[in-house]
PDB file of N, CA and C in Angstrom:
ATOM      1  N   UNK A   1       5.664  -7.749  -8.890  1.00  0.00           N
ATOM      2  CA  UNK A   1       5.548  -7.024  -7.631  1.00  0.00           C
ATOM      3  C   UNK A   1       6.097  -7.905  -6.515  1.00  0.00           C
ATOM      4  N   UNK A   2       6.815  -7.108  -5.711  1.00  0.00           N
ATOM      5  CA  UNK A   2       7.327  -8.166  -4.260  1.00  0.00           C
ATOM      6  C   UNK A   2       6.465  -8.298  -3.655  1.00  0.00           C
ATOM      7  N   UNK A   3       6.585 -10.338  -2.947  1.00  0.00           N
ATOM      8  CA  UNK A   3       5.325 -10.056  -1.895  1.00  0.00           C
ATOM      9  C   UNK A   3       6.258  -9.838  -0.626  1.00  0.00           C
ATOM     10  N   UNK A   4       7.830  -9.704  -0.818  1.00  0.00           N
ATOM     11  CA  UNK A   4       8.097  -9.454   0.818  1.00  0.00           C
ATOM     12  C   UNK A   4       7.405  -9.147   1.668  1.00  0.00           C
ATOM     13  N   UNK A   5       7.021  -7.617   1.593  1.00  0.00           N
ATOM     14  CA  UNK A   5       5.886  -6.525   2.493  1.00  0.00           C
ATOM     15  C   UNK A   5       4.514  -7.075   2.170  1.00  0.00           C
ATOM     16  N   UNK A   6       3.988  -6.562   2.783  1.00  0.00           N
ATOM     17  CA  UNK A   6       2.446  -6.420   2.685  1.00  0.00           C
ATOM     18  C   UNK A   6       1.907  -5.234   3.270  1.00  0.00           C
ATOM     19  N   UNK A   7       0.670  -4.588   3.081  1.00  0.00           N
ATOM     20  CA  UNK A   7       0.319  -3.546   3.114  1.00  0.00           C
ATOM     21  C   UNK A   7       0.204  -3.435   4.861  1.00  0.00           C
ATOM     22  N   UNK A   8       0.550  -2.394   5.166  1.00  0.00           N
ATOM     23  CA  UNK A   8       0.430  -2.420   6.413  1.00  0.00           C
ATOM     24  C   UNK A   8       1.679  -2.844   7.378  1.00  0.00           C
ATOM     25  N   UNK A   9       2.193  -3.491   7.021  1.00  0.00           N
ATOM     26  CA  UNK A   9       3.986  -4.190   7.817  1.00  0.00           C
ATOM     27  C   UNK A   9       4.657  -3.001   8.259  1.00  0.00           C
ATOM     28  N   UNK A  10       4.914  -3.977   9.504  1.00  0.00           N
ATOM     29  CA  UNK A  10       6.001  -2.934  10.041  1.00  0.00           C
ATOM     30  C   UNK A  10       7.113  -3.265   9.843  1.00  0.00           C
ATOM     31  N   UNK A  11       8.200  -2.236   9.591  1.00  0.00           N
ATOM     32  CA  UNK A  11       9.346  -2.262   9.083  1.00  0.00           C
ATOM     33  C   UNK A  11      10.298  -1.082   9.227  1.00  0.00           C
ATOM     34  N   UNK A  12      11.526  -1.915   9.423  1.00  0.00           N
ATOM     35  CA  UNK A  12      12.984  -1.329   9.988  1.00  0.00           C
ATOM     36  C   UNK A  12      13.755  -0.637   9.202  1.00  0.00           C
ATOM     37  N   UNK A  13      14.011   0.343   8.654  1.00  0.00           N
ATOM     38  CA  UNK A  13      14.929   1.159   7.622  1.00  0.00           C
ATOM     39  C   UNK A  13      16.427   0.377   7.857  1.00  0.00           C
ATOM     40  N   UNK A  14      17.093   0.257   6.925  1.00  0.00           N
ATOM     41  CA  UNK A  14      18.311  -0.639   6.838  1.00  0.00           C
ATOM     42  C   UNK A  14      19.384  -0.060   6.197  1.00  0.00           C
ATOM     43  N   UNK A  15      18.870   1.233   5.732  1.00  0.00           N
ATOM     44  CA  UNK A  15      19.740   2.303   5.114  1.00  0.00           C
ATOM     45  C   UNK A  15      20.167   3.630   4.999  1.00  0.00           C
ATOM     46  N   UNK A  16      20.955   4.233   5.407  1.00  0.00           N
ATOM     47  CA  UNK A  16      21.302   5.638   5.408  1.00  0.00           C
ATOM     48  C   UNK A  16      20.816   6.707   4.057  1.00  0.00           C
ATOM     49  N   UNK A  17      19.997   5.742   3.353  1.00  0.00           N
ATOM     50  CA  UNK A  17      19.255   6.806   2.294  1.00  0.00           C
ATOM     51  C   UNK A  17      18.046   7.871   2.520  1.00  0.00           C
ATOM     52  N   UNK A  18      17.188   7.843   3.478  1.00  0.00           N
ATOM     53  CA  UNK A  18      16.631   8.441   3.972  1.00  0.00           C
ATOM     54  C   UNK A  18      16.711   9.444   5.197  1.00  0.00           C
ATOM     55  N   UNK A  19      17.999   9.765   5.775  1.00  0.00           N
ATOM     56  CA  UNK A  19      18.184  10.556   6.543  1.00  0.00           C
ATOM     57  C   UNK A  19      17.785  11.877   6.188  1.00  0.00           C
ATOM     58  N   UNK A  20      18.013  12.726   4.925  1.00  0.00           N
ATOM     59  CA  UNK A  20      17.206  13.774   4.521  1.00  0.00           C
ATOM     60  C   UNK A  20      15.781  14.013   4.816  1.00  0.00           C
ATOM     61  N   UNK A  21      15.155  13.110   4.543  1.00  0.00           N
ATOM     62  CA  UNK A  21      13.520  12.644   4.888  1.00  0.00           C
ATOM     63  C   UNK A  21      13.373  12.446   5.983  1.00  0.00           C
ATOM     64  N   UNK A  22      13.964  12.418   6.811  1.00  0.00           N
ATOM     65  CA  UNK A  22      13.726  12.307   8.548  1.00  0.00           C
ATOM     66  C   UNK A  22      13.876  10.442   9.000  1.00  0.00           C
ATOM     67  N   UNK A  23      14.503  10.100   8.546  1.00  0.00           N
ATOM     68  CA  UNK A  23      13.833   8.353   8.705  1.00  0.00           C
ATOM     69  C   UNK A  23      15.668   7.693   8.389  1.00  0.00           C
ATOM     70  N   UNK A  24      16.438   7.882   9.352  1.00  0.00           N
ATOM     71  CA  UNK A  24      17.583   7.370   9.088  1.00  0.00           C
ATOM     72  C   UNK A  24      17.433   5.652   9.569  1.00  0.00           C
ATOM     73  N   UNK A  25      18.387   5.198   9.614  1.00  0.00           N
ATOM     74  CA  UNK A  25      18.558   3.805   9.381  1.00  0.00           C
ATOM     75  C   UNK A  25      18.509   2.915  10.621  1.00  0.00           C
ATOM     76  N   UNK A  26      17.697   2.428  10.996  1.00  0.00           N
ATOM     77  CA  UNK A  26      16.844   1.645  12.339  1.00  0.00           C
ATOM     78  C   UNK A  26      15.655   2.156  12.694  1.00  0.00           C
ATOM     79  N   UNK A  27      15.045   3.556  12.099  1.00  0.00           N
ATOM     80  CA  UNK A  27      13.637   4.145  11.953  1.00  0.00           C
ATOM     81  C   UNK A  27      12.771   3.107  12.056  1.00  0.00           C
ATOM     82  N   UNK A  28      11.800   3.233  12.166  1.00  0.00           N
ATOM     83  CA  UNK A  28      10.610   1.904  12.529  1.00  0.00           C
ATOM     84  C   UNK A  28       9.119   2.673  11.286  1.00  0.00           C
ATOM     85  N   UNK A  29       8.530   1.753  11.043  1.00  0.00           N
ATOM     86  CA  UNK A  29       7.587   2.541  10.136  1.00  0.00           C
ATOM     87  C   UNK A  29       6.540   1.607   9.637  1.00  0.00           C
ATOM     88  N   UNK A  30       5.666   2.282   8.567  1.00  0.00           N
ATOM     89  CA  UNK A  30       5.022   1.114   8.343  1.00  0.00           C
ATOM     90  C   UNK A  30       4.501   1.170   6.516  1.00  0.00           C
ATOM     91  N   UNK A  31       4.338   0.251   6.144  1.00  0.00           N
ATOM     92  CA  UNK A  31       4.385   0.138   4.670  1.00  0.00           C
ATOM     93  C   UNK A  31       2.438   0.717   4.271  1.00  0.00           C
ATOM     94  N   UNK A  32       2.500   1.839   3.855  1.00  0.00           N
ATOM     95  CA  UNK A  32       1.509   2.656   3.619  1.00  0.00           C
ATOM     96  C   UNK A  32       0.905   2.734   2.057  1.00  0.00           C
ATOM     97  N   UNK A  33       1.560   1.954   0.778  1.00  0.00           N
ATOM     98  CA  UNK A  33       1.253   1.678  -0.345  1.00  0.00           C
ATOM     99  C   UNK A  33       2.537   1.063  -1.004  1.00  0.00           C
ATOM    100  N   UNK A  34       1.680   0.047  -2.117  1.00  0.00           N
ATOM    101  CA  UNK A  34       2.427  -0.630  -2.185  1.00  0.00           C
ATOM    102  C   UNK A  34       2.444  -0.449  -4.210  1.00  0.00           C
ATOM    103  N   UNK A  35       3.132  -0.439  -4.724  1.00  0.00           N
ATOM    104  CA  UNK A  35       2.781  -0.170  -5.768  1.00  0.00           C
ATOM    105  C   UNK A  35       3.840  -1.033  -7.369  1.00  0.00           C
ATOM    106  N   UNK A  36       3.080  -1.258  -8.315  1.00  0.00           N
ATOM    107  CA  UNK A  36       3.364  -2.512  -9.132  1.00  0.00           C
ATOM    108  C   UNK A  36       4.643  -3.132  -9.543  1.00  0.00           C
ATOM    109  N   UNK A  37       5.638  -1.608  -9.165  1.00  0.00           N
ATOM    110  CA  UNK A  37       7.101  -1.928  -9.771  1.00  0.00           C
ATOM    111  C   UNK A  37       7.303  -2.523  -8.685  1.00  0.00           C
ATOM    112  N   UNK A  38       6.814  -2.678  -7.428  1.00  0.00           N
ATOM    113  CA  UNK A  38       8.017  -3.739  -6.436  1.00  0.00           C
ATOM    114  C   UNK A  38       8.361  -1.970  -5.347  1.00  0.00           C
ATOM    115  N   UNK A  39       7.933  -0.707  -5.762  1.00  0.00           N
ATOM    116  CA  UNK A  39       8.072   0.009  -4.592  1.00  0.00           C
ATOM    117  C   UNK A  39       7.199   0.140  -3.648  1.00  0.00           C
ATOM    118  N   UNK A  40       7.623   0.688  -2.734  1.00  0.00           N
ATOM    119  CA  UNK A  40       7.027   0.459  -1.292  1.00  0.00           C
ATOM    120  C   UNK A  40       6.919   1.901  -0.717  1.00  0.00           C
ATOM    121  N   UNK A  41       5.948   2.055  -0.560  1.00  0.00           N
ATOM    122  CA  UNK A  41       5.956   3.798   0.246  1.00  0.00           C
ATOM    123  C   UNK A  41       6.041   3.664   2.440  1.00  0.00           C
ATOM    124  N   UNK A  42       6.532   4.251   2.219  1.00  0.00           N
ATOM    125  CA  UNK A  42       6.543   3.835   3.873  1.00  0.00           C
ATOM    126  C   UNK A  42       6.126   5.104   4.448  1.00  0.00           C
ATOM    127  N   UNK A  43       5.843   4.783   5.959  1.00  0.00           N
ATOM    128  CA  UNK A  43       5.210   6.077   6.823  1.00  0.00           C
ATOM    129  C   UNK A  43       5.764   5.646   8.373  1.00  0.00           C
ATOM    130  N   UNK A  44       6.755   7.097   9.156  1.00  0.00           N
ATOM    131  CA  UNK A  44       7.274   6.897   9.849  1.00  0.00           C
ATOM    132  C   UNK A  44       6.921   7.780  10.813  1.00  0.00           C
ATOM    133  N   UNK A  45       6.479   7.291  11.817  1.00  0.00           N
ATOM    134  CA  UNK A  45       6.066   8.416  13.017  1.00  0.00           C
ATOM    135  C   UNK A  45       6.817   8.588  14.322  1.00  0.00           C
ATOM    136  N   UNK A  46       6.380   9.828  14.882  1.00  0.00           N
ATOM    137  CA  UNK A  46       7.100  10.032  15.873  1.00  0.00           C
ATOM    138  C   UNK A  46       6.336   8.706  16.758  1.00  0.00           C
ATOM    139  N   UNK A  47       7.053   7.620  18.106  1.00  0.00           N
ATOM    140  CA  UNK A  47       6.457   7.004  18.906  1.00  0.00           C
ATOM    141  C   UNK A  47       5.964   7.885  20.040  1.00  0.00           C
ATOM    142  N   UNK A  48       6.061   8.854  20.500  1.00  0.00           N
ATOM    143  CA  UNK A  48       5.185   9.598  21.553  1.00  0.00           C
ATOM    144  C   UNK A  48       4.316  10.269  21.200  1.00  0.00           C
ATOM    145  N   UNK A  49       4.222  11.135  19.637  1.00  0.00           N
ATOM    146  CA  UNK A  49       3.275  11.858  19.358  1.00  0.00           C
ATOM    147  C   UNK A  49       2.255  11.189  18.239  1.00  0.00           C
ATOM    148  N   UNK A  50       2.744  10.266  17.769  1.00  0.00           N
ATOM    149  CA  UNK A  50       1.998  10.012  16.696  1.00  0.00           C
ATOM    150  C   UNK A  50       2.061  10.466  15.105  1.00  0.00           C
ATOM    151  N   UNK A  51       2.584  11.604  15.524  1.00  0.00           N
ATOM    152  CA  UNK A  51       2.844  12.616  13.888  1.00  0.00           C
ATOM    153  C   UNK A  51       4.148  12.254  13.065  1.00  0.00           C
ATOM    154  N   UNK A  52       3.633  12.044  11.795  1.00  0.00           N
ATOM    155  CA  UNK A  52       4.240  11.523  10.960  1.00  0.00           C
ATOM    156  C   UNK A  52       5.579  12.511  10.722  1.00  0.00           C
ATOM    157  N   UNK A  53       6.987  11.726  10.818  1.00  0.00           N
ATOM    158  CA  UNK A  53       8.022  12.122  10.659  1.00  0.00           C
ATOM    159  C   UNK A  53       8.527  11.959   9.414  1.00  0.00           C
ATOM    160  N   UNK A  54       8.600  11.478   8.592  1.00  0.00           N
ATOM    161  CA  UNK A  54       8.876  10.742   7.647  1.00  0.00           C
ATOM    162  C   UNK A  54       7.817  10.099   6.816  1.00  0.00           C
ATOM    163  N   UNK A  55       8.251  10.327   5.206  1.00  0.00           N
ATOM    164  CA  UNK A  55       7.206   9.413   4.071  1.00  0.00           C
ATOM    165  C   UNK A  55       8.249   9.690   2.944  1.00  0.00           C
ATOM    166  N   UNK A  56       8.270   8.093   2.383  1.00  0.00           N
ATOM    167  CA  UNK A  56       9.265   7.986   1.313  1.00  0.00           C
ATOM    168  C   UNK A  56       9.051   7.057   0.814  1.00  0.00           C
ATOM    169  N   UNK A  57       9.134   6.305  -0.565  1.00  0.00           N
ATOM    170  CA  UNK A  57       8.905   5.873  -1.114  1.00  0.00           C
ATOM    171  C   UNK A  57      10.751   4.269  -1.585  1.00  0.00           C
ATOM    172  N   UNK A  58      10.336   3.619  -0.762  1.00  0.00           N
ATOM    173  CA  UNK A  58      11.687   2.678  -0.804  1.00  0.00           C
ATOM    174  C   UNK A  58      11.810   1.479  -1.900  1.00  0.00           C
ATOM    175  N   UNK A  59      12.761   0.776  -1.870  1.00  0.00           N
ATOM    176  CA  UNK A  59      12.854  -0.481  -2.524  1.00  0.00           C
ATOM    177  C   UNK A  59      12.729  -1.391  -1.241  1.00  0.00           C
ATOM    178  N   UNK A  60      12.028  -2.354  -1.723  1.00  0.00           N
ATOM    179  CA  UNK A  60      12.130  -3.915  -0.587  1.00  0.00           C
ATOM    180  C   UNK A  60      13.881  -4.178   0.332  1.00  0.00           C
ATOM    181  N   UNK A  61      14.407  -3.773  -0.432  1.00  0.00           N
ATOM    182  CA  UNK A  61      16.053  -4.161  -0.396  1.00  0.00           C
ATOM    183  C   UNK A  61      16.369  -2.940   1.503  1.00  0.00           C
ATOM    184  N   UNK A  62      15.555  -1.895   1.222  1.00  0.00           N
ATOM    185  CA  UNK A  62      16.132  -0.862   1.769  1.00  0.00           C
ATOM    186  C   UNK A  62      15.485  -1.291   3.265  1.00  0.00           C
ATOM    187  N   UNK A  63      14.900  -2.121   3.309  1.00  0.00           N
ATOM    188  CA  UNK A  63      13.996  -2.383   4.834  1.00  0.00           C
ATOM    189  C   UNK A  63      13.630  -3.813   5.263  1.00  0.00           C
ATOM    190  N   UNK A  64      13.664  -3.754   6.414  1.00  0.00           N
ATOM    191  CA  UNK A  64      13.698  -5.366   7.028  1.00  0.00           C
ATOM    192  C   UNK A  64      12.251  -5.158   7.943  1.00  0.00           C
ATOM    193  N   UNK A  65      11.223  -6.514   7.813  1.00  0.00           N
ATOM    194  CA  UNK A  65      10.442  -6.724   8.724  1.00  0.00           C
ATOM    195  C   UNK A  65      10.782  -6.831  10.472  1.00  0.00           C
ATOM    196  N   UNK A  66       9.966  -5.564  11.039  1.00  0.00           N
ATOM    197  CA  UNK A  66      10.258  -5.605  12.369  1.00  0.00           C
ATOM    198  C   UNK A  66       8.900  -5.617  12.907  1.00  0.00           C
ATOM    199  N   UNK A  67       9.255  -6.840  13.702  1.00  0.00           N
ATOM    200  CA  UNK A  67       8.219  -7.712  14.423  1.00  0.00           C
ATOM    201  C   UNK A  67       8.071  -6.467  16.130  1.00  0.00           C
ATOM    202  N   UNK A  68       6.669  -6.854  16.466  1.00  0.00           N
ATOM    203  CA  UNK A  68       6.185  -6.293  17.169  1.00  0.00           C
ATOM    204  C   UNK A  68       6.677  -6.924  18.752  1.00  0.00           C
ATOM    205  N   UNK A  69       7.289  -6.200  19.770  1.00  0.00           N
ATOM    206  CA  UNK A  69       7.575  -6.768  20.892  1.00  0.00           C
ATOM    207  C   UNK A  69       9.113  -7.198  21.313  1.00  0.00           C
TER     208      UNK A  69
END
């Protein structure tokens, strides 16, 4: 399992694979389960409303830690 992420991290989409799913590539999100093969489920919300735009299930490869501020 990767420890890149950790449960809860926020993180930057780095790839045009999720544009179908609402969550194209600089999306902001946050790592919502983490699971044994090394995938990563992520959860992406709107920033004014709160409501989830996006949920997909990524590789470590597909997203970069984005720091708060």
């Amino acid at each position: 399992m990767s420890d890149e992420f950790a449960l809860f991290d926020r993180v930057r989409v780095v790839t045009d694979r999720f544009v179908d799913d609402g969550a194209p590539s600089g999306s902001i999100g946050y790592v919502i389960e983490r699971y044994e093969d090394g995938a990563l489920e992520v959860e992406v919300s709107d920033p004014l409303t709160g409501e989830t735009v996006a949920q997909f299930v990524a590789a470590s490869e597909d997203l970069e830690r984005a720091e708060i501020g």
